[in-house]
PDB file of N, CA and C in Angstrom:
ATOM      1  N   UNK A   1       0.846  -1.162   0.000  1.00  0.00           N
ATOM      2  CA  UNK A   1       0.000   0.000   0.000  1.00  0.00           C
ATOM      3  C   UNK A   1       0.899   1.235   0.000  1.00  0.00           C
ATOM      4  N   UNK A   2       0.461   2.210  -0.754  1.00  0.00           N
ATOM      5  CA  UNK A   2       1.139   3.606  -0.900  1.00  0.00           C
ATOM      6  C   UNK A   2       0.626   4.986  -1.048  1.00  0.00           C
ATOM      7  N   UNK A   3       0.628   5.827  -0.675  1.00  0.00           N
ATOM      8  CA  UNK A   3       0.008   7.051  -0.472  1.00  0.00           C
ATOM      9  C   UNK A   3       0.267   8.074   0.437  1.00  0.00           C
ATOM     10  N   UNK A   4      -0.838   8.890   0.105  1.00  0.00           N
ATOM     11  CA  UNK A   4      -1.437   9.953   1.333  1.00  0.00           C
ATOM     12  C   UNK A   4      -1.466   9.315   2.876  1.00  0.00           C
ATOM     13  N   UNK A   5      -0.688   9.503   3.705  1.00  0.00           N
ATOM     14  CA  UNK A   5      -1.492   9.216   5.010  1.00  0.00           C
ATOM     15  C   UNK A   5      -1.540  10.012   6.375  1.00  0.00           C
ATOM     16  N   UNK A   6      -2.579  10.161   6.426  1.00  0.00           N
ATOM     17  CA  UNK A   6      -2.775  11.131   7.544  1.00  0.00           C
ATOM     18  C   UNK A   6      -2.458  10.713   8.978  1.00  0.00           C
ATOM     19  N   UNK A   7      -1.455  10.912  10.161  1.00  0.00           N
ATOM     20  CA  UNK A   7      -0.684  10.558  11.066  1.00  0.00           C
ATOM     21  C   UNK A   7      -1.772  10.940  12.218  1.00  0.00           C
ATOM     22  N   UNK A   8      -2.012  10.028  13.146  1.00  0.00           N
ATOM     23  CA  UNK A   8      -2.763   9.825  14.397  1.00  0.00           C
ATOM     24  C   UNK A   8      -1.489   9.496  15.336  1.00  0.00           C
ATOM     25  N   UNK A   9      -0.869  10.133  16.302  1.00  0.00           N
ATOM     26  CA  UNK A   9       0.020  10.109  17.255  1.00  0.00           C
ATOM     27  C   UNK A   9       0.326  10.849  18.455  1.00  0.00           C
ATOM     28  N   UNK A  10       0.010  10.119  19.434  1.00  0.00           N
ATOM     29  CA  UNK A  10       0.030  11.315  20.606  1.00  0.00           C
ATOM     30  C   UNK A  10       1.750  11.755  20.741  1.00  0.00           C
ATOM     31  N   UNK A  11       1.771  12.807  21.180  1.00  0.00           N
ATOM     32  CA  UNK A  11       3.085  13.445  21.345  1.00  0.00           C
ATOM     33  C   UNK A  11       3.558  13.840  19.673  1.00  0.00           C
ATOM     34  N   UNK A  12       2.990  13.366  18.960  1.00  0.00           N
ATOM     35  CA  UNK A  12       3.439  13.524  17.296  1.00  0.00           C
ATOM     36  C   UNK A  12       2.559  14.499  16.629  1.00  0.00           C
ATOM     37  N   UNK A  13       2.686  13.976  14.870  1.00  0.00           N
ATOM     38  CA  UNK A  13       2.601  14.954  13.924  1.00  0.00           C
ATOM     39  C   UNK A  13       1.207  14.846  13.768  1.00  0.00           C
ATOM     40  N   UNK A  14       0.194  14.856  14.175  1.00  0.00           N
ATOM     41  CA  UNK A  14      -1.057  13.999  13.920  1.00  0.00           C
ATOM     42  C   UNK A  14      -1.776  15.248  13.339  1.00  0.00           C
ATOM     43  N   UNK A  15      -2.394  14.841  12.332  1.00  0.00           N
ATOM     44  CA  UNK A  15      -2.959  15.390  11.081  1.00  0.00           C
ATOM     45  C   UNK A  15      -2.385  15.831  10.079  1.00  0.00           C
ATOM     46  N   UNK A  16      -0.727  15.491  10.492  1.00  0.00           N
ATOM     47  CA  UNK A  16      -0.002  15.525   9.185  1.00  0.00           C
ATOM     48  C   UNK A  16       0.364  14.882   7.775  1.00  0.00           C
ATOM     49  N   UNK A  17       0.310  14.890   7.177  1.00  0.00           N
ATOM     50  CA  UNK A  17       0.412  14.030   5.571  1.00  0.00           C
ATOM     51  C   UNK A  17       1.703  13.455   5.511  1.00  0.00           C
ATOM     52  N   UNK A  18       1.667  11.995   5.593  1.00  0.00           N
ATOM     53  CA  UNK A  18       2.829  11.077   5.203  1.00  0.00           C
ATOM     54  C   UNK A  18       2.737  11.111   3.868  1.00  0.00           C
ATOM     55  N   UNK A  19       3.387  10.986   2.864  1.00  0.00           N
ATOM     56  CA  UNK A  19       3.899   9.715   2.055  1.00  0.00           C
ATOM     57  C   UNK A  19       4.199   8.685   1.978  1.00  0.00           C
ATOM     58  N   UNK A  20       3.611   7.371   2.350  1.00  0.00           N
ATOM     59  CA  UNK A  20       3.827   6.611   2.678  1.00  0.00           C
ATOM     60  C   UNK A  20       4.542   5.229   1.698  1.00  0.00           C
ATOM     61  N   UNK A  21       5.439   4.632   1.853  1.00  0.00           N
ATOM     62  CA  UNK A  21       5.977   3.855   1.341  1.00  0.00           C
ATOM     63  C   UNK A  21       6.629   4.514  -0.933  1.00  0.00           C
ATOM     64  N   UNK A  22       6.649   5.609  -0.618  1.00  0.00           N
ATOM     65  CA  UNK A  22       7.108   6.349  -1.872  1.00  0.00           C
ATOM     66  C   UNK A  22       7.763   7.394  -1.448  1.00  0.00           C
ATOM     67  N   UNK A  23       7.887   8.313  -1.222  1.00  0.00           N
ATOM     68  CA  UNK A  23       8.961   9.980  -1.017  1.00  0.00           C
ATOM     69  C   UNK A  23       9.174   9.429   0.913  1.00  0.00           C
ATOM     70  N   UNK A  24       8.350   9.111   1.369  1.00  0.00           N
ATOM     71  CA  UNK A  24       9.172   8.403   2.683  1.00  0.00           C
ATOM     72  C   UNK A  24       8.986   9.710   3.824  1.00  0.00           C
ATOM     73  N   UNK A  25       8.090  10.647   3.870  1.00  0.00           N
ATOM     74  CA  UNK A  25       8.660  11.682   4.234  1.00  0.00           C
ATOM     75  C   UNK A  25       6.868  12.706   4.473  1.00  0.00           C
ATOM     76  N   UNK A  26       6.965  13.708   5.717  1.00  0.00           N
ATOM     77  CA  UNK A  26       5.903  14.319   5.664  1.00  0.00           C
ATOM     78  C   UNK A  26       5.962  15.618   4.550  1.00  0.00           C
ATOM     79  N   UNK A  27       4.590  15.629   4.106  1.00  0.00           N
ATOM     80  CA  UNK A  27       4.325  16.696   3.035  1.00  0.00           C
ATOM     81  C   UNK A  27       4.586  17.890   3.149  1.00  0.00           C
ATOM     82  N   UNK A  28       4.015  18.119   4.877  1.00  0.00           N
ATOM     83  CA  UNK A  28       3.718  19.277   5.518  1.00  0.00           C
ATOM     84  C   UNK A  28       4.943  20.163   5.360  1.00  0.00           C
ATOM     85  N   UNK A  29       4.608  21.874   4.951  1.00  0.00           N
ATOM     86  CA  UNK A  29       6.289  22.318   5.040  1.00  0.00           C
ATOM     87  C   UNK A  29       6.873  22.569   6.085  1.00  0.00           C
ATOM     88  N   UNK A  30       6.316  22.592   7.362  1.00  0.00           N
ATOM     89  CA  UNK A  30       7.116  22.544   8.663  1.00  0.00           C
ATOM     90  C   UNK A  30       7.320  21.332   9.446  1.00  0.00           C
ATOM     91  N   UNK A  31       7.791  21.605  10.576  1.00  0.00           N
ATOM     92  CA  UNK A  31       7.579  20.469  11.218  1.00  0.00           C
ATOM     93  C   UNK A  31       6.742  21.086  12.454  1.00  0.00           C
ATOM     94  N   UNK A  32       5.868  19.643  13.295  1.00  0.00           N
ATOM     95  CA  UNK A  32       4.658  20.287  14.384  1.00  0.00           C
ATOM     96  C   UNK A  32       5.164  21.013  15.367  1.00  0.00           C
ATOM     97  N   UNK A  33       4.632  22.232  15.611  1.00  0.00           N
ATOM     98  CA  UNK A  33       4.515  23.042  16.610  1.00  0.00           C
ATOM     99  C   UNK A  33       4.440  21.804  17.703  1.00  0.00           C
ATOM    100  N   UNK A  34       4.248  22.957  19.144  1.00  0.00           N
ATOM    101  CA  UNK A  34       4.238  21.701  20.354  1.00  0.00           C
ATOM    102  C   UNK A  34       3.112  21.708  20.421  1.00  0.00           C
ATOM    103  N   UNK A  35       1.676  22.850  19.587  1.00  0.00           N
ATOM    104  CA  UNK A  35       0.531  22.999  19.897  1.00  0.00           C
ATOM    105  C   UNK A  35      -0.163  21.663  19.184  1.00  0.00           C
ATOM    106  N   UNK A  36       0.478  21.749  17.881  1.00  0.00           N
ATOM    107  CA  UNK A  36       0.232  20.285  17.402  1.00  0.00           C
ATOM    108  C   UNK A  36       0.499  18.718  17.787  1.00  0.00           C
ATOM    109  N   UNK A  37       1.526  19.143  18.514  1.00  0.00           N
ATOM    110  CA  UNK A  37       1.930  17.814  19.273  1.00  0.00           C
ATOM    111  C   UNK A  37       1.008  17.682  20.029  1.00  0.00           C
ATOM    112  N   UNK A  38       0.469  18.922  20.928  1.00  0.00           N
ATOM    113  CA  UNK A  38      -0.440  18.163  21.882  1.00  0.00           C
ATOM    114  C   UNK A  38      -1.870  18.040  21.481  1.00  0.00           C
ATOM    115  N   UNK A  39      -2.469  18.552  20.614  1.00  0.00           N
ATOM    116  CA  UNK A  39      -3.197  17.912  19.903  1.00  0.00           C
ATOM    117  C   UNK A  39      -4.406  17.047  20.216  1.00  0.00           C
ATOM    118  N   UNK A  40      -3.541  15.930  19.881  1.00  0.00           N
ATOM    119  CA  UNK A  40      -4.285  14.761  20.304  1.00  0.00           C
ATOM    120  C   UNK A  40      -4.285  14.336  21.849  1.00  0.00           C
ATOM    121  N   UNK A  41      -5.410  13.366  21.877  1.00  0.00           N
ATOM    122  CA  UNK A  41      -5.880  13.647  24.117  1.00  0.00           C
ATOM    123  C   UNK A  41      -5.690  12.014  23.596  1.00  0.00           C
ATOM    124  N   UNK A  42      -4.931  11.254  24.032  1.00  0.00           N
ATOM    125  CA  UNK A  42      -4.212  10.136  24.654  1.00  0.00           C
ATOM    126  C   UNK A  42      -5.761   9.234  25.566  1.00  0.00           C
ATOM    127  N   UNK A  43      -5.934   7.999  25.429  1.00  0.00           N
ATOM    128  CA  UNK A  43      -7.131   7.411  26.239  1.00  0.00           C
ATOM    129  C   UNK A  43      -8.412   8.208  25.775  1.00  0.00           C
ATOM    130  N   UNK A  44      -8.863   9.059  24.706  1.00  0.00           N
ATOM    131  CA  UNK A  44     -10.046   9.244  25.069  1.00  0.00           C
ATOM    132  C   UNK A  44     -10.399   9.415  23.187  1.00  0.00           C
ATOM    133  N   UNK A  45     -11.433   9.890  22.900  1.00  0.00           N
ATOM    134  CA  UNK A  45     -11.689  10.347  21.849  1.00  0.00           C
ATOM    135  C   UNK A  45     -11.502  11.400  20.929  1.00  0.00           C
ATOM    136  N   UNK A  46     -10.973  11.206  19.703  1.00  0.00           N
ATOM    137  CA  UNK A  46     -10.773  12.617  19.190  1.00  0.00           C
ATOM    138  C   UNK A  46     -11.179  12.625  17.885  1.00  0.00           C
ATOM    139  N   UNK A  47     -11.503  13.975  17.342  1.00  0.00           N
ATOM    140  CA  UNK A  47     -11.882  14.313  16.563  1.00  0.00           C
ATOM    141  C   UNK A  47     -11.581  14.516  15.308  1.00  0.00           C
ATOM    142  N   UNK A  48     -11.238  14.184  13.722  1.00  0.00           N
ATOM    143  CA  UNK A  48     -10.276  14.420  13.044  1.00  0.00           C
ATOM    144  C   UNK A  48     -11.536  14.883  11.295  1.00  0.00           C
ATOM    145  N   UNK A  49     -10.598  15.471  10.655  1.00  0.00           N
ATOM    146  CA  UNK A  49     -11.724  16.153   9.186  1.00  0.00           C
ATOM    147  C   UNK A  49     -10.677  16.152   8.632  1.00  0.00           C
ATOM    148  N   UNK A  50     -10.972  15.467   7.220  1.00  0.00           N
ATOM    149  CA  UNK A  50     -10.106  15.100   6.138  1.00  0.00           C
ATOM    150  C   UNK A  50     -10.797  15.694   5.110  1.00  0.00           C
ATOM    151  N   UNK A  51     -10.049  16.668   4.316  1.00  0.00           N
ATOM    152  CA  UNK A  51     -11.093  16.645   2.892  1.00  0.00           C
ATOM    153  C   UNK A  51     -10.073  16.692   2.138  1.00  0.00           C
ATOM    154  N   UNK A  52     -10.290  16.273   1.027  1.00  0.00           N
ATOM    155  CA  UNK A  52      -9.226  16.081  -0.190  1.00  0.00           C
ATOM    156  C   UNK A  52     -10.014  16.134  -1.356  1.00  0.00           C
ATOM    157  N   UNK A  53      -9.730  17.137  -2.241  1.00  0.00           N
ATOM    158  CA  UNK A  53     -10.635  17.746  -3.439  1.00  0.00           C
ATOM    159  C   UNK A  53      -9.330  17.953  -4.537  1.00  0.00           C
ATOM    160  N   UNK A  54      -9.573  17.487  -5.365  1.00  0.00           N
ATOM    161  CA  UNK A  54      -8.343  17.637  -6.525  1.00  0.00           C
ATOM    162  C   UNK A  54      -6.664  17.147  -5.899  1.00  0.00           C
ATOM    163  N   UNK A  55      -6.059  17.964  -5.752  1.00  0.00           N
ATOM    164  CA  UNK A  55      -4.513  17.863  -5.562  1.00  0.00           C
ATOM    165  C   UNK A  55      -4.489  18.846  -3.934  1.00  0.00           C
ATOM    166  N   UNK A  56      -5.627  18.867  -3.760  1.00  0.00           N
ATOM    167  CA  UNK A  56      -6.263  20.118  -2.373  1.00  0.00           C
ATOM    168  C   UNK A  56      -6.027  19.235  -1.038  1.00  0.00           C
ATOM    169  N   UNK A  57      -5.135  18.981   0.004  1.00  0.00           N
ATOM    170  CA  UNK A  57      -5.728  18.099   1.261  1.00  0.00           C
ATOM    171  C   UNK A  57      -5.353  19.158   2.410  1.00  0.00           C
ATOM    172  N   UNK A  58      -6.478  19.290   3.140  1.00  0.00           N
ATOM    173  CA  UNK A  58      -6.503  19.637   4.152  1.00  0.00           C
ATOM    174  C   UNK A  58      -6.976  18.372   5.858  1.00  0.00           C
ATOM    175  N   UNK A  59      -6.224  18.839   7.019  1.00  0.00           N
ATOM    176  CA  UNK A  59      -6.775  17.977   8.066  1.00  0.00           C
ATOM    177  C   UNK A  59      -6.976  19.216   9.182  1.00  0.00           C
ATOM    178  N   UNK A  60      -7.690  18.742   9.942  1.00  0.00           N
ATOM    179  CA  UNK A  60      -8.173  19.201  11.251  1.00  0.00           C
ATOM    180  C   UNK A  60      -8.157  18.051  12.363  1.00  0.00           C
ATOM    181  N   UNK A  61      -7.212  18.110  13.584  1.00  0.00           N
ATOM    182  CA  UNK A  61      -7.529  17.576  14.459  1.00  0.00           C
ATOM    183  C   UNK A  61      -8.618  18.265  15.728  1.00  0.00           C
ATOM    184  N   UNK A  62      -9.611  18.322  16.289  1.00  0.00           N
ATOM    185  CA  UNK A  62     -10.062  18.276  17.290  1.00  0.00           C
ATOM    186  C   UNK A  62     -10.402  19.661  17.147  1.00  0.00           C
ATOM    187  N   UNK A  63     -10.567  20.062  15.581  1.00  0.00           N
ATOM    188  CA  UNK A  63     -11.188  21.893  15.500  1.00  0.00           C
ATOM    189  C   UNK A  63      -9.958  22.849  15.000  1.00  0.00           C
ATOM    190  N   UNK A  64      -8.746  21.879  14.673  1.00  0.00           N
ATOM    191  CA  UNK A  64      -7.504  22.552  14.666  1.00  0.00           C
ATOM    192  C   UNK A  64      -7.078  22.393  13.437  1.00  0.00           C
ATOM    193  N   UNK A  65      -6.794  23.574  12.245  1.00  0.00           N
ATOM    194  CA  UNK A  65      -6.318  23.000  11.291  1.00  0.00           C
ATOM    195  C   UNK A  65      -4.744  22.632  11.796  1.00  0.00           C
ATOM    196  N   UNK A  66      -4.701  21.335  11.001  1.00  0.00           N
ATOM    197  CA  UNK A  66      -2.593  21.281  10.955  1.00  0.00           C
ATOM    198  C   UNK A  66      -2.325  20.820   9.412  1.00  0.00           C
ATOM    199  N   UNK A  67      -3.189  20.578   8.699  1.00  0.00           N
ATOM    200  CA  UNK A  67      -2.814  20.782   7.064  1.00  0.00           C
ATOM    201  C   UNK A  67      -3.496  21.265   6.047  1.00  0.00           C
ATOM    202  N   UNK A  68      -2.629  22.128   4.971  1.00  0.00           N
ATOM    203  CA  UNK A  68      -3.386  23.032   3.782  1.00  0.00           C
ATOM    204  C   UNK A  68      -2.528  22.903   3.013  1.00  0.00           C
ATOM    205  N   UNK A  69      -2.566  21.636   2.062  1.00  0.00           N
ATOM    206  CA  UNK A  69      -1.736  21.487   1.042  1.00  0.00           C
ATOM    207  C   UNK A  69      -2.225  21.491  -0.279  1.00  0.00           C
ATOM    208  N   UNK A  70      -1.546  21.209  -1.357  1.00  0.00           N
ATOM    209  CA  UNK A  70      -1.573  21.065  -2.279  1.00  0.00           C
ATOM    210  C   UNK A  70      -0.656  19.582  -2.706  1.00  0.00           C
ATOM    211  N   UNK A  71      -0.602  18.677  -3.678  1.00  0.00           N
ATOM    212  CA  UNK A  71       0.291  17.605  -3.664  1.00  0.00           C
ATOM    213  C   UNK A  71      -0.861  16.923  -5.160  1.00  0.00           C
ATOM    214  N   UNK A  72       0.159  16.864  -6.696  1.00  0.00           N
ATOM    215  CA  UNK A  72      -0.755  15.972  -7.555  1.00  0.00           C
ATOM    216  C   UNK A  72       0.198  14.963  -8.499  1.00  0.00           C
ATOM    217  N   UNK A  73       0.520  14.330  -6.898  1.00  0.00           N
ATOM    218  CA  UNK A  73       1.398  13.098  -7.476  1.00  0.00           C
ATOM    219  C   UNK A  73       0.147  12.220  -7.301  1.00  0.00           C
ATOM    220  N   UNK A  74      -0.579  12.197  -6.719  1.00  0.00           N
ATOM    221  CA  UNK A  74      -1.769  10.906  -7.079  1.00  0.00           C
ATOM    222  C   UNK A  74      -2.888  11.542  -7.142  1.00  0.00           C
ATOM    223  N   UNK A  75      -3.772  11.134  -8.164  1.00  0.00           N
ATOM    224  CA  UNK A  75      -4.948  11.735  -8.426  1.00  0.00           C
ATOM    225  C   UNK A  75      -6.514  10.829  -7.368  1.00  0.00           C
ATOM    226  N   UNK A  76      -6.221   9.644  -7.754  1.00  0.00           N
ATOM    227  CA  UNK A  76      -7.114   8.717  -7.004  1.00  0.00           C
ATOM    228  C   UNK A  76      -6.947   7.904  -6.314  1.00  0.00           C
ATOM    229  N   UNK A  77      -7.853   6.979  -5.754  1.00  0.00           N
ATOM    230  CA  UNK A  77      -6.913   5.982  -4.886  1.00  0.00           C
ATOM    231  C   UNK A  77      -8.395   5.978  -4.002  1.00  0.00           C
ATOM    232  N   UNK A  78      -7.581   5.183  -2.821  1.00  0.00           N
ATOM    233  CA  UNK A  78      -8.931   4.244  -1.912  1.00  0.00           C
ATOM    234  C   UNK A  78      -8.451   4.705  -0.671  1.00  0.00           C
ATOM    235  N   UNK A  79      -9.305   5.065   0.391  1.00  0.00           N
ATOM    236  CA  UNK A  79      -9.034   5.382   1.616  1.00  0.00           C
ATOM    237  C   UNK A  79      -9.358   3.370   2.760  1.00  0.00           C
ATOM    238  N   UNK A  80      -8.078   3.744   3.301  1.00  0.00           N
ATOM    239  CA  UNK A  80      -8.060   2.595   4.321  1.00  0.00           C
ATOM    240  C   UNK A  80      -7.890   3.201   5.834  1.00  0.00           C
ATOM    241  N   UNK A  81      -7.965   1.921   6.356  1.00  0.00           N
ATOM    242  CA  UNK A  81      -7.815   2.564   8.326  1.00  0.00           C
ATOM    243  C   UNK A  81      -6.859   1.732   8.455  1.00  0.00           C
ATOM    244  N   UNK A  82      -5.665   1.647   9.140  1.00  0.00           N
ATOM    245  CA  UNK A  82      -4.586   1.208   9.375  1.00  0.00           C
ATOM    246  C   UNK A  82      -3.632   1.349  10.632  1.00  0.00           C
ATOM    247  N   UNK A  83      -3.194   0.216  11.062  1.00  0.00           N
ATOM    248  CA  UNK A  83      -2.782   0.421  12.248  1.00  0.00           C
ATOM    249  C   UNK A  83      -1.383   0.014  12.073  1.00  0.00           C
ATOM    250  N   UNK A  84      -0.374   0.274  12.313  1.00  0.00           N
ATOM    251  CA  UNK A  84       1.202  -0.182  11.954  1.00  0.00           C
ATOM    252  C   UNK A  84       1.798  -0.850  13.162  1.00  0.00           C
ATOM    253  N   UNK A  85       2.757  -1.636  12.593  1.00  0.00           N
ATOM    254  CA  UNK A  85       3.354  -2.637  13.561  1.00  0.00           C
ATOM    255  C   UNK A  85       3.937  -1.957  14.292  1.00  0.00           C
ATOM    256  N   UNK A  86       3.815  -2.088  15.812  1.00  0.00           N
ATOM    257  CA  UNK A  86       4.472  -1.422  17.071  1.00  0.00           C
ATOM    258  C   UNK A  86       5.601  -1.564  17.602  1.00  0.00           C
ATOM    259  N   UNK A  87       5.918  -3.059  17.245  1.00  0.00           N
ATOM    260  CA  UNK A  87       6.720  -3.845  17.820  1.00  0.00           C
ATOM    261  C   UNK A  87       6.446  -3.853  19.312  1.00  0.00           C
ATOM    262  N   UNK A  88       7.239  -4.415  20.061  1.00  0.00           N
ATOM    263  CA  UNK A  88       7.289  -5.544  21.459  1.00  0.00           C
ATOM    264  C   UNK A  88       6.959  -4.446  22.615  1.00  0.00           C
ATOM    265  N   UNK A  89       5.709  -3.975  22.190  1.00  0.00           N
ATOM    266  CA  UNK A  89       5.097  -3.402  23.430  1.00  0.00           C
ATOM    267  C   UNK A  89       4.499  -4.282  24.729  1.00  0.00           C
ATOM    268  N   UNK A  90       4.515  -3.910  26.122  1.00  0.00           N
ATOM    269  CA  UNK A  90       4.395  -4.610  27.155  1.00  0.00           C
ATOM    270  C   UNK A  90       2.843  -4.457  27.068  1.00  0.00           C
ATOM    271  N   UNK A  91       2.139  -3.750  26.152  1.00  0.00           N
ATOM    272  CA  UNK A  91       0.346  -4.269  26.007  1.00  0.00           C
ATOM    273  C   UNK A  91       0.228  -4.135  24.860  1.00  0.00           C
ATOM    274  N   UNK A  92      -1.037  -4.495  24.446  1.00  0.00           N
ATOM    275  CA  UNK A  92      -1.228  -4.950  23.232  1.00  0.00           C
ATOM    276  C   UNK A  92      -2.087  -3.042  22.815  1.00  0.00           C
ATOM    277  N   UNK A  93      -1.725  -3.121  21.306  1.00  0.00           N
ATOM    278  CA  UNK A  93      -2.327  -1.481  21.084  1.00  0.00           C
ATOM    279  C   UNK A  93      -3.609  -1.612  20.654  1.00  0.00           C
ATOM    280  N   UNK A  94      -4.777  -0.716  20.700  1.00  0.00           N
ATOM    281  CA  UNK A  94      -5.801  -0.668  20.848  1.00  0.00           C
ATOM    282  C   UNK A  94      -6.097   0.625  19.770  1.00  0.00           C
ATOM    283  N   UNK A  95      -6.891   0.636  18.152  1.00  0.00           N
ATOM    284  CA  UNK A  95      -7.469   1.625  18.253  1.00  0.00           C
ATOM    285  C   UNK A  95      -8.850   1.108  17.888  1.00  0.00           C
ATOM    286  N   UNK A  96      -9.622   2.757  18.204  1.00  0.00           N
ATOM    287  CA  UNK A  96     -11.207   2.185  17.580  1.00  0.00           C
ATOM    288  C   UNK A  96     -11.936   3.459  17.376  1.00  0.00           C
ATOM    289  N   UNK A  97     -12.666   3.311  16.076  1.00  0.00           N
ATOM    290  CA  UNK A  97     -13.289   4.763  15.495  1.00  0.00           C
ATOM    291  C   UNK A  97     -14.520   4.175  15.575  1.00  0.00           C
ATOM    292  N   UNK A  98     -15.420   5.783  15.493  1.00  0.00           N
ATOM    293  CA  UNK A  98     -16.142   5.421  15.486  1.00  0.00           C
ATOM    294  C   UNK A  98     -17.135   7.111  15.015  1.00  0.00           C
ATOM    295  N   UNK A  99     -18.153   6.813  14.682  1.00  0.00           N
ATOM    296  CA  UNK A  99     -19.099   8.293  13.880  1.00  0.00           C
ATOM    297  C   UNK A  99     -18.280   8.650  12.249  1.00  0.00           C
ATOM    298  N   UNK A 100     -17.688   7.342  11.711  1.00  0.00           N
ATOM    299  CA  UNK A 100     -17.387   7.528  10.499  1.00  0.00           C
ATOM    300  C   UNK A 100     -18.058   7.924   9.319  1.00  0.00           C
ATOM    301  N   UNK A 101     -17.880   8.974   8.508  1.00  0.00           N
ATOM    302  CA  UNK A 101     -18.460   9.296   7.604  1.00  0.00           C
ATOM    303  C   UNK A 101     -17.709   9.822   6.493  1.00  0.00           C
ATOM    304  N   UNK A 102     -18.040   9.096   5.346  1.00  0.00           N
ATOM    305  CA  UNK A 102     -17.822   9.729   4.291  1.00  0.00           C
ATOM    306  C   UNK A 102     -18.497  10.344   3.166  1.00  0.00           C
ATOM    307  N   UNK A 103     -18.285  11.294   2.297  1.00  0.00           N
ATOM    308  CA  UNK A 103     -19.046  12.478   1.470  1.00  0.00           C
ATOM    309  C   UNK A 103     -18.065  12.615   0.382  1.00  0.00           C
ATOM    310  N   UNK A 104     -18.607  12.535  -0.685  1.00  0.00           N
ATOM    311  CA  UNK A 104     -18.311  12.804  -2.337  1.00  0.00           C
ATOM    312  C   UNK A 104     -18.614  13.973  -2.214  1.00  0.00           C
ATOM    313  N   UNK A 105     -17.466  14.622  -2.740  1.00  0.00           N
ATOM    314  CA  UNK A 105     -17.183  16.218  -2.830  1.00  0.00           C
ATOM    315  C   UNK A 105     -17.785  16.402  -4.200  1.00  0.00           C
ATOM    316  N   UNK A 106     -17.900  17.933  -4.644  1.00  0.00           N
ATOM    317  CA  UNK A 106     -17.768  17.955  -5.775  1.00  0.00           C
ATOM    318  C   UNK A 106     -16.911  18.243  -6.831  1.00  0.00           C
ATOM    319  N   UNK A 107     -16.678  18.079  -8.060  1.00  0.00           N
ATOM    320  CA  UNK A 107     -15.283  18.454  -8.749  1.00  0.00           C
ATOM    321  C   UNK A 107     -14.638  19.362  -8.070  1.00  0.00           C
ATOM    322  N   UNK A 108     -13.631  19.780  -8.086  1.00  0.00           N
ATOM    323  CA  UNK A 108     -12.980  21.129  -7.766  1.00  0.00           C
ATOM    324  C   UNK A 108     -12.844  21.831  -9.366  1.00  0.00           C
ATOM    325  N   UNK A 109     -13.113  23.186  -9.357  1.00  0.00           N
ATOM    326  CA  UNK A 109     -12.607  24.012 -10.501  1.00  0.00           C
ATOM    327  C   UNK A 109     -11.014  24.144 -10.259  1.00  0.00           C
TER     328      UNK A 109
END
C-alpha cells in the first residue's frame, strides 16, 4: 500500500500528511509546533476532518487545522484505516473509530 497518510500520534505529527511507502517523508512544510503535538488527548476520543478535493488536502484535528496542502502526485486511490506494527510493546495497542463518515465532494474548478 502507498500514499497519502494522515498521522494519528500522541506526542506527534497527527494530522499531518505522510507519504507513505514512496517519497518516505511528511508533506507538511514545517515540522509540528508543540501545539500540534499536543493535539491529540491520549485514552479518550478525538476528533479528526479530512477533505481532499483535486490535488487540495486539508486535516483538522479536534477543530484545529494542521494541514493546507496542495500535492498531484496521485490523483485517485482508496481510503483505508490502518494500524502499523508497534513492535514488542508490554500491552497490546488498541485503536477504535467510530461516527465515520464519508461524502463525495464535488469536482474542484
Amino acid at each position: 500500500m502507498h500514499g497519502y497518510q494522515v498521522e494519528i500520534a500522541v506526542g506527534g505529527f497527527s494530522g499531518g500528511i505522510y507519504d507513505e511507502a514512496r517519497r518516505g517523508k511528511f508533506l507538511n512544510a514545517e515540522e509540528p509546533t508543540p501545539e500540534i503535538r499536543a493535539l491529540l488527548k491520549k485514552d479518550a476520543w478525538n476528533h479528526y476532518r479530512v477533505v481532499c478535493q483535486g490535488d487540495h488536502i486539508q486535516t483538522w484535528v479536534n477543530g484545529v487545522k494542521v494541514t493546507d496542502l496542495h500535492d498531484n502526485m496521485t490523483a485517485s486511490g482508496f481510503i483505508g484505516l490502518q494500524v502499523h506494527g508497534v513492535g514488542a510493546l508490554a500491552e497490546p495497542l488498541e485503536v477504535r473509530w467510530r461516527n465515520l463518515r464519508l461524502r463525495e465532494l464535488p469536482a474542484s474548478k
